[in-house]
Protein backbone atom coordinates (compact mmCIF):
# COMPACT_ATOMS: atom_id res chain seq x y z
CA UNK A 1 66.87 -32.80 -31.96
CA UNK A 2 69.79 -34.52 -29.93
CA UNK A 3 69.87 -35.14 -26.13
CA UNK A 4 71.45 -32.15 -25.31
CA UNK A 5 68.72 -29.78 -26.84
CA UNK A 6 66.04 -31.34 -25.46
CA UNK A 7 67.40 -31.54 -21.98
CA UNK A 8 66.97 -27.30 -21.17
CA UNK A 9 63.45 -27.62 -22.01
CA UNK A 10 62.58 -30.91 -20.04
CA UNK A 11 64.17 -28.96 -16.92
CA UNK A 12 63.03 -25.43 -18.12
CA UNK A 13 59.10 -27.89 -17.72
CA UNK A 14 59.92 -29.55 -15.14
CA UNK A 15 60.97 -26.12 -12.94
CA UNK A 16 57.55 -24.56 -14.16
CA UNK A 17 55.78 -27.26 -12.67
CA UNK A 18 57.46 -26.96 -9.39
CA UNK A 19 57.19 -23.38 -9.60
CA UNK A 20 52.90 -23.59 -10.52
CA UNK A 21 53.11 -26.12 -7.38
CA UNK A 22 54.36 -24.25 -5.00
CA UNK A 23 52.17 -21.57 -5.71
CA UNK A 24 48.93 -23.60 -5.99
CA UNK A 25 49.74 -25.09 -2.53
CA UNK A 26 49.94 -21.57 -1.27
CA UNK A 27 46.86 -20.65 -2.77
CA UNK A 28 45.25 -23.26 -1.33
CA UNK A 29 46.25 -23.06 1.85
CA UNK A 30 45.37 -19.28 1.98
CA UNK A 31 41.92 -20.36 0.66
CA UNK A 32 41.28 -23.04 3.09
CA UNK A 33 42.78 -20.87 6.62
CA UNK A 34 40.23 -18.09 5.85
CA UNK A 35 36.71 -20.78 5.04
CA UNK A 36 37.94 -22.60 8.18
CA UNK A 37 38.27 -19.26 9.88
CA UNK A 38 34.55 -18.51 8.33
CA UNK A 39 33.29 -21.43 9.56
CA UNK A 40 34.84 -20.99 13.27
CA UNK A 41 33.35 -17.26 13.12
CA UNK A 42 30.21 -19.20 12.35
CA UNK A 43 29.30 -21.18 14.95
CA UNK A 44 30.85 -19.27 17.95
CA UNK A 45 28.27 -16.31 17.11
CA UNK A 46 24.34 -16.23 17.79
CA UNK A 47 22.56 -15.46 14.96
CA UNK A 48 19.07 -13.82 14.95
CA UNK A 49 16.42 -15.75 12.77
CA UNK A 50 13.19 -13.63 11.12
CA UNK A 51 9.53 -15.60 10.62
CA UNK A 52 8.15 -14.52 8.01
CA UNK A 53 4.01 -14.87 6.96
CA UNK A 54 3.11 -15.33 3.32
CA UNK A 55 0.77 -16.66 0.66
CA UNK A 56 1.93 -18.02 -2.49
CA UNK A 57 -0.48 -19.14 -4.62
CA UNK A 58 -3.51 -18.33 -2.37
CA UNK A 59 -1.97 -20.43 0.24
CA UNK A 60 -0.25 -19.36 3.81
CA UNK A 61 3.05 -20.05 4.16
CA UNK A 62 5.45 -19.52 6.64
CA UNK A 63 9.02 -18.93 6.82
CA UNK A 64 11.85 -18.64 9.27
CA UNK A 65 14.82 -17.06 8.32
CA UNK A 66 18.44 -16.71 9.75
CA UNK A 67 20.96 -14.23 9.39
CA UNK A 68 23.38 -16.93 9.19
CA UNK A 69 22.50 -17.93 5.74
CA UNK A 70 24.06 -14.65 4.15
CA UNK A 71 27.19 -15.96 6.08
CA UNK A 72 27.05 -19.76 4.46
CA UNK A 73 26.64 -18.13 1.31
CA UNK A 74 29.53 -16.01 1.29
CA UNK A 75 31.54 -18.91 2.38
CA UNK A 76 30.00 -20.87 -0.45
CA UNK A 77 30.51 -18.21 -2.81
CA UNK A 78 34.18 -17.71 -2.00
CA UNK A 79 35.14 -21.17 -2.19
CA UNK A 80 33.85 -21.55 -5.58
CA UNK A 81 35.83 -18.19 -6.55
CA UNK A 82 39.14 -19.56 -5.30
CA UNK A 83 38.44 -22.70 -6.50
CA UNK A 84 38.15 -21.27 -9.86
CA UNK A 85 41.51 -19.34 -9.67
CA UNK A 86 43.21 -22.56 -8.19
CA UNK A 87 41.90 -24.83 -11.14
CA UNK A 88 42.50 -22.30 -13.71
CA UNK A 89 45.79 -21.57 -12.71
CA UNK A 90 46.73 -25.11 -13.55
CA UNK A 91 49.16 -25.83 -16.81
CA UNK A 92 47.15 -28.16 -18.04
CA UNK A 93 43.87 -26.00 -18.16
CA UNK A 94 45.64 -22.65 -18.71
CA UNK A 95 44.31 -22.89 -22.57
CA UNK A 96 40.60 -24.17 -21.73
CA UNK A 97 37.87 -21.91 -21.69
CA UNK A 98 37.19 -20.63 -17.94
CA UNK A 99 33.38 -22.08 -18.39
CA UNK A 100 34.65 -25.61 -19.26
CA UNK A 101 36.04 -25.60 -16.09
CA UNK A 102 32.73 -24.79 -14.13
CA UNK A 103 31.77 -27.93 -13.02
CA UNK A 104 35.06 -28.31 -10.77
CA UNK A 105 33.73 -25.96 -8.78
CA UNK A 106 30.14 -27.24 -7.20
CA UNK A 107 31.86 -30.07 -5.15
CA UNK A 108 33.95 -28.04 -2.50
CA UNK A 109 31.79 -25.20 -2.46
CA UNK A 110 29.19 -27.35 -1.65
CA UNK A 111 31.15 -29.27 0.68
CA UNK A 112 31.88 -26.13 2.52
CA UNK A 113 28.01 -25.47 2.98
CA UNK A 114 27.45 -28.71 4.18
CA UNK A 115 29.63 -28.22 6.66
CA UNK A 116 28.34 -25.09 7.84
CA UNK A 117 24.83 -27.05 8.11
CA UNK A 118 26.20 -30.37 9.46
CA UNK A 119 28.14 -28.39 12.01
CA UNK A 120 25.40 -26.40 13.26
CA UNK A 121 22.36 -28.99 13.69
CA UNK A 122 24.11 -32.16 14.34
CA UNK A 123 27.72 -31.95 16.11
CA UNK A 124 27.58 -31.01 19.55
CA UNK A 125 29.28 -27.70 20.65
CA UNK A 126 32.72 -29.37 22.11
CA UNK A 127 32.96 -31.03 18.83
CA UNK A 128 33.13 -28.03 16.44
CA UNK A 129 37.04 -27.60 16.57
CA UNK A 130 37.00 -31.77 15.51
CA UNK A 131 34.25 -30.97 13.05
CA UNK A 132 36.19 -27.89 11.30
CA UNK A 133 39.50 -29.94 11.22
CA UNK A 134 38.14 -32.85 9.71
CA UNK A 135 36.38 -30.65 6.54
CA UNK A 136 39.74 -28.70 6.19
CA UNK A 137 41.07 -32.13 5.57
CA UNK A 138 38.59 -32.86 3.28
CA UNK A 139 38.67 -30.01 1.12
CA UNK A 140 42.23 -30.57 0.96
CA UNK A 141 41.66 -34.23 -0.57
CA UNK A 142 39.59 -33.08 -2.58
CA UNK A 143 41.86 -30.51 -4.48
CA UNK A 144 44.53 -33.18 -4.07
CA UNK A 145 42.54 -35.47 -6.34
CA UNK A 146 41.40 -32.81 -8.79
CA UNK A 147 45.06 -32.31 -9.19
CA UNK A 148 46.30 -35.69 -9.45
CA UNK A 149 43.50 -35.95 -12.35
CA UNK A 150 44.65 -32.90 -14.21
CA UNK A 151 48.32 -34.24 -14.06
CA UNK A 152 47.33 -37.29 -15.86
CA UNK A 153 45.73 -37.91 -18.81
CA UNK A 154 41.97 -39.43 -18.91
CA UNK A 155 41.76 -42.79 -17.53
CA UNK A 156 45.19 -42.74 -16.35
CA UNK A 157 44.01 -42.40 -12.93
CA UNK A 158 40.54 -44.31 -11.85
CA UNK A 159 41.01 -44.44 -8.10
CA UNK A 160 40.88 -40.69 -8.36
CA UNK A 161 37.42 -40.68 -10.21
CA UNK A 162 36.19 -42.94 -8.55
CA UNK A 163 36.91 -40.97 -5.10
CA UNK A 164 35.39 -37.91 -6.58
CA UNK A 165 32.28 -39.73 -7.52
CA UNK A 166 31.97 -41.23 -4.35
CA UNK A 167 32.33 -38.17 -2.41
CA UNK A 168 29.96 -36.23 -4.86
CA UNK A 169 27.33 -38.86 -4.24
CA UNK A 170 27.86 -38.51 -0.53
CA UNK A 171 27.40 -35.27 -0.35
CA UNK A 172 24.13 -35.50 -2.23
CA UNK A 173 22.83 -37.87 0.23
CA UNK A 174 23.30 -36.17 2.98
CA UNK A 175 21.89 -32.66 1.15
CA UNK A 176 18.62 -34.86 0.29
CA UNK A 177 18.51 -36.03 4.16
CA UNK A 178 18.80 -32.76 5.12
CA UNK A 179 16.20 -31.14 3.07
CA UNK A 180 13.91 -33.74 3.41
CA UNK A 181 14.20 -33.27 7.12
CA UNK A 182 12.99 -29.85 7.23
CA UNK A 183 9.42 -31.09 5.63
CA UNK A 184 9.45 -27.94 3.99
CA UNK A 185 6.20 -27.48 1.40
CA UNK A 186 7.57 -28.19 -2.33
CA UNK A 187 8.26 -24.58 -3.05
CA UNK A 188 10.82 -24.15 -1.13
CA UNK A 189 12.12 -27.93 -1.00
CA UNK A 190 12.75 -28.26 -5.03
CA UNK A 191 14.25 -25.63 -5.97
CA UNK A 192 17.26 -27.10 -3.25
CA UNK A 193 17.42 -30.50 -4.42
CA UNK A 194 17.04 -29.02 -8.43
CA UNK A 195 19.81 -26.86 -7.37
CA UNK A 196 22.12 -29.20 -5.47
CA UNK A 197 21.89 -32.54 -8.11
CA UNK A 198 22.82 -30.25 -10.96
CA UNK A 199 25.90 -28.86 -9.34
CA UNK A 200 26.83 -31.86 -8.22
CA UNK A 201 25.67 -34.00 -12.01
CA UNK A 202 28.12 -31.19 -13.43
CA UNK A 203 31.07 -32.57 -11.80
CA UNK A 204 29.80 -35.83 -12.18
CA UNK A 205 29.57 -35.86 -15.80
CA UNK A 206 32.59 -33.24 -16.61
CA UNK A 207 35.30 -35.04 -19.00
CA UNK A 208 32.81 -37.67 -20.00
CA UNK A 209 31.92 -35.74 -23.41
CA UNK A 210 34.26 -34.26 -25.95
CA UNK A 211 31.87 -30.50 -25.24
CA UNK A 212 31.30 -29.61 -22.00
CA UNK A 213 27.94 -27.74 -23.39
CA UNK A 214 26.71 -31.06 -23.35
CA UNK A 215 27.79 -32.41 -20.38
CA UNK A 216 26.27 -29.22 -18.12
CA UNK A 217 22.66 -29.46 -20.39
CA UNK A 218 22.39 -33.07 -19.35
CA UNK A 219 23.29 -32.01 -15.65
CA UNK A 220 20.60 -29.30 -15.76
CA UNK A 221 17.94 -31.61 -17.03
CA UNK A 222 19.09 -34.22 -14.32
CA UNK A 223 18.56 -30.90 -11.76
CA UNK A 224 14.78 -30.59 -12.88
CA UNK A 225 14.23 -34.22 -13.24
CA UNK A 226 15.09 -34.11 -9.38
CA UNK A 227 13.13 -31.12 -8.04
CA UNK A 228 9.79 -32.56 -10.05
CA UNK A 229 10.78 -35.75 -8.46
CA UNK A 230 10.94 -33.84 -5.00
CA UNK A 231 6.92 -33.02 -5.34
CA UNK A 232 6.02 -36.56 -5.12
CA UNK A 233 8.12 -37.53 -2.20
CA UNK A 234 6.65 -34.59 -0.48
CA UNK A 235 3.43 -36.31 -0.58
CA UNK A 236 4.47 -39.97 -0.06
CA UNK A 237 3.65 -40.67 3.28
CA UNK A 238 7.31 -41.73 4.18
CA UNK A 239 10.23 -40.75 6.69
CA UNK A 240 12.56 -37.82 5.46
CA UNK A 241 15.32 -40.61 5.52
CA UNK A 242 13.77 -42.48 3.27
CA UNK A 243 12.64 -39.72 1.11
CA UNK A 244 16.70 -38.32 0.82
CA UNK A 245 17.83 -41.76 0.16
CA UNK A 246 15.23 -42.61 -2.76
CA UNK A 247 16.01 -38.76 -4.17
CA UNK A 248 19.87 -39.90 -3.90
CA UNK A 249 18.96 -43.23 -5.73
CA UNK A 250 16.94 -41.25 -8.54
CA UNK A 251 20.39 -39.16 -8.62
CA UNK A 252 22.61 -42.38 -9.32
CA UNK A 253 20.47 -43.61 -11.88
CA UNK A 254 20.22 -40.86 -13.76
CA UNK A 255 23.88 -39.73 -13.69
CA UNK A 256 24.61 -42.93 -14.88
CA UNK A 257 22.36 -43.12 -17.81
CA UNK A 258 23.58 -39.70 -18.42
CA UNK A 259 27.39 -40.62 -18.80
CA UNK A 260 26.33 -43.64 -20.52
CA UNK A 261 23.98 -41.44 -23.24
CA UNK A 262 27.14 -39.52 -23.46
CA UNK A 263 29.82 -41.96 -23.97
CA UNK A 264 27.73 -43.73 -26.53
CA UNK A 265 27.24 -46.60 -24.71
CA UNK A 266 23.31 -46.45 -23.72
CA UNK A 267 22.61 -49.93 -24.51
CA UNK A 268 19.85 -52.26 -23.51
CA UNK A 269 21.56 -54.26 -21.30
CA UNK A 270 23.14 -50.96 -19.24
CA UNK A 271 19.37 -50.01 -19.30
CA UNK A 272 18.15 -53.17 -17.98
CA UNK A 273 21.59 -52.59 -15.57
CA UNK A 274 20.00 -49.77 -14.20
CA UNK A 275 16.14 -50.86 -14.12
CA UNK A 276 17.46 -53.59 -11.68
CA UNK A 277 19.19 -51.28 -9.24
CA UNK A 278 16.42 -48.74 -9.39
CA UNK A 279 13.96 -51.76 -8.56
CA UNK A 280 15.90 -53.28 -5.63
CA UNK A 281 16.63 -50.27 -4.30
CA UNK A 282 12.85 -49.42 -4.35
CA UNK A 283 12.64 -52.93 -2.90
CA UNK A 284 14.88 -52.06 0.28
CA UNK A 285 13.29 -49.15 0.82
CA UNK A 286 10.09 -50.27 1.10
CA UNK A 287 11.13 -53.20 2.96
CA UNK A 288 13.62 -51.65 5.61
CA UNK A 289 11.63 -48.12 5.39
C-alpha cells in the first residue's frame, strides 16, 4: 500500500479520535456538574439520623443511622455507572469485555464518597464551595490519567500509574482513618475496610495480569485479608490513627506481593523487600504512636 492509500485512513483515525474526544469530554463534564451538584444538595440540607437497638449474636448493639447515606450512595452508585459508560466508550476498550473493565471504576466512585464524608465531618461550613471545587478537580485528573493510560500502550506511560497508585493508596488511608475513628464494634467496621481495600486492590492490580479473573480474585482475597485484619486492631489498645495507618500499611504490602505473585516476580529478595517495610513501619508506629 503506497502513501496515498494509507493517508484516508490515518485521517479517517485520526477524525474518530477527535470525534470519541469530544464526546468523552462532554460526557464527563455532564457526569461531574450533576455529582458536584449532588454533593452541594448534600451538605446544604439537614438530614434526620435513626438509633437503632439490636443484638447480634446475643450481644446489644447500637446503631445510628442517617438519611444521608441513601444520598452518598446514589452519588457513589452513579459515578461508577458513568464511569463505566465513559471508559467503555473508549476506542481502545470498545472490544474488551465490559467486566474487564470493572476495576476502573472503584477509584472515583469512591473518591466521590469520600468526599461526601470528608466534607461533612471535617471542613467547616464556609469551606464547602472550596471543598466541592477542589474534588471536581480531582475527579477530573483522575479520568485525565485513565485516559492518557488507555492512549498508550503498557508501560508507555509510568508517571500516570504511578499517580493512580498514589491516589488509590490515599484514598485508602484516609477510608481506614475514618473508619477507625468511629470505634465501631468489628461487625460493622470489617465489612468497610473488606469492602473498600478490594475496590481499591482491583484498580490497583488491573493490567498487571494477562486475565483480569485473576487480578479481581487476588483483590478479593486482599479485601478479606483486611477486614480479618480489622478484628485485631479493634482490640489493640491503640489510637484510630494509628489503627488506619497500620490497616493502610497491611494494604501496601499486600498489593505489592500481589502484583509481584502476578507478574512472576515473587522472589525472595522482593519478599525480604517487603518484610523490611512491614517491620519498620511497625517500628514507627510503635515508636511515634
Amino acid at each position: 500500500m503506497d502513501d496515498r492509500q494509507r493517508t484516508p485512513l490515518l485521517g479517517g483515525q485520526r477524525i474518530a479520535r477527535e470525534t470519541w474526544r469530544a464526546a468523552a469530554s462532554y460526557r464527563l463534564v455532564l457526569l461531574l456538574a450533576l455529582v458536584l451538584l449532588g454533593l452541594a444538595l448534600l451538605l446544604t440540607v439537614e438530614w434526620k439520623s435513626y438509633t437503632l437497638h439490636l443484638t447480634p449474636f446475643q450481644s446489644p448493639l447500637t446503631v445510628t443511622i442517617s438519611l444521608v447515606w441513601p444520598v452518598i450512595g446514589l452519588l457513589t452508585a452513579g459515578m461508577a455507572l458513568g464511569a463505566a459508560g465513559i471508559f467503555q466508550y473508549h476506542p481502545a476498550t470498545r472490544s474488551q469485555p465490559a467486566a474487564g473493565l470493572v476495576a476502573l471504576w472503584p477509584l472515583p466512585a469512591l473518591t466521590v464518597s469520600l468526599a461526601a464524608l470528608l466534607l461533612q465531618e471535617v471542613m467547616p461550613g464556609e469551606l464547602w464551595a472550596g471543598g466541592i471545587a477542589a474534588t471536581g478537580a480531582l475527579l477530573y485528573a483522575i479520568f485525565r490519567l485513565e485516559y492518557r493510560l488507555m492512549d498508550r500502550p503498557a508501560g508507555k506511560s509510568p508517571w500516570s500509574e504511578w499517580a493512580i497508585q498514589i491516589l488509590a493508596y490515599l484514598a485508602a488511608l484516609a477510608y481506614f482513618v475514618l473508619i477507625c475513628r468511629t470505634r465501631l464494634r468489628t461487625l460493622l467496621s470489617a465489612p468497610g475496610v473488606l469492602t473498600v481495600g478490594g475496590l481499591l486492590a482491583m484498580r490497583l492490580l488491573h493490567g498487571v495480569a494477562s486475565d483480569w479473573r485473576k487480578e479481581n480474585a487476588c483483590a478479593l482475597a486482599i479485601g478479606l485479608t483486611l477486614g480479618q485484619a480489622t478484628w485485631a486492631v479493634n482490640y489493640w489498645p491503640w489510637p484510630s490513627t494509628v489503627g488506619g495507618v497500620l490497616l493502610s500499611l497491611l494494604f501496601y504490602v499486600f498489593v505489592g506481593l500481589a502484583r509481584r505473585s502476578l507478574q512472576s516476580r515473587l522472589t525472595r529478595w522482593a519478599l525480604l523487600e517487603y518484610g523490611v517495610v512491614t517491620l519498620l513501619g511497625l517500628g514507627l508506629l510503635i515508636r511515634f504512636g
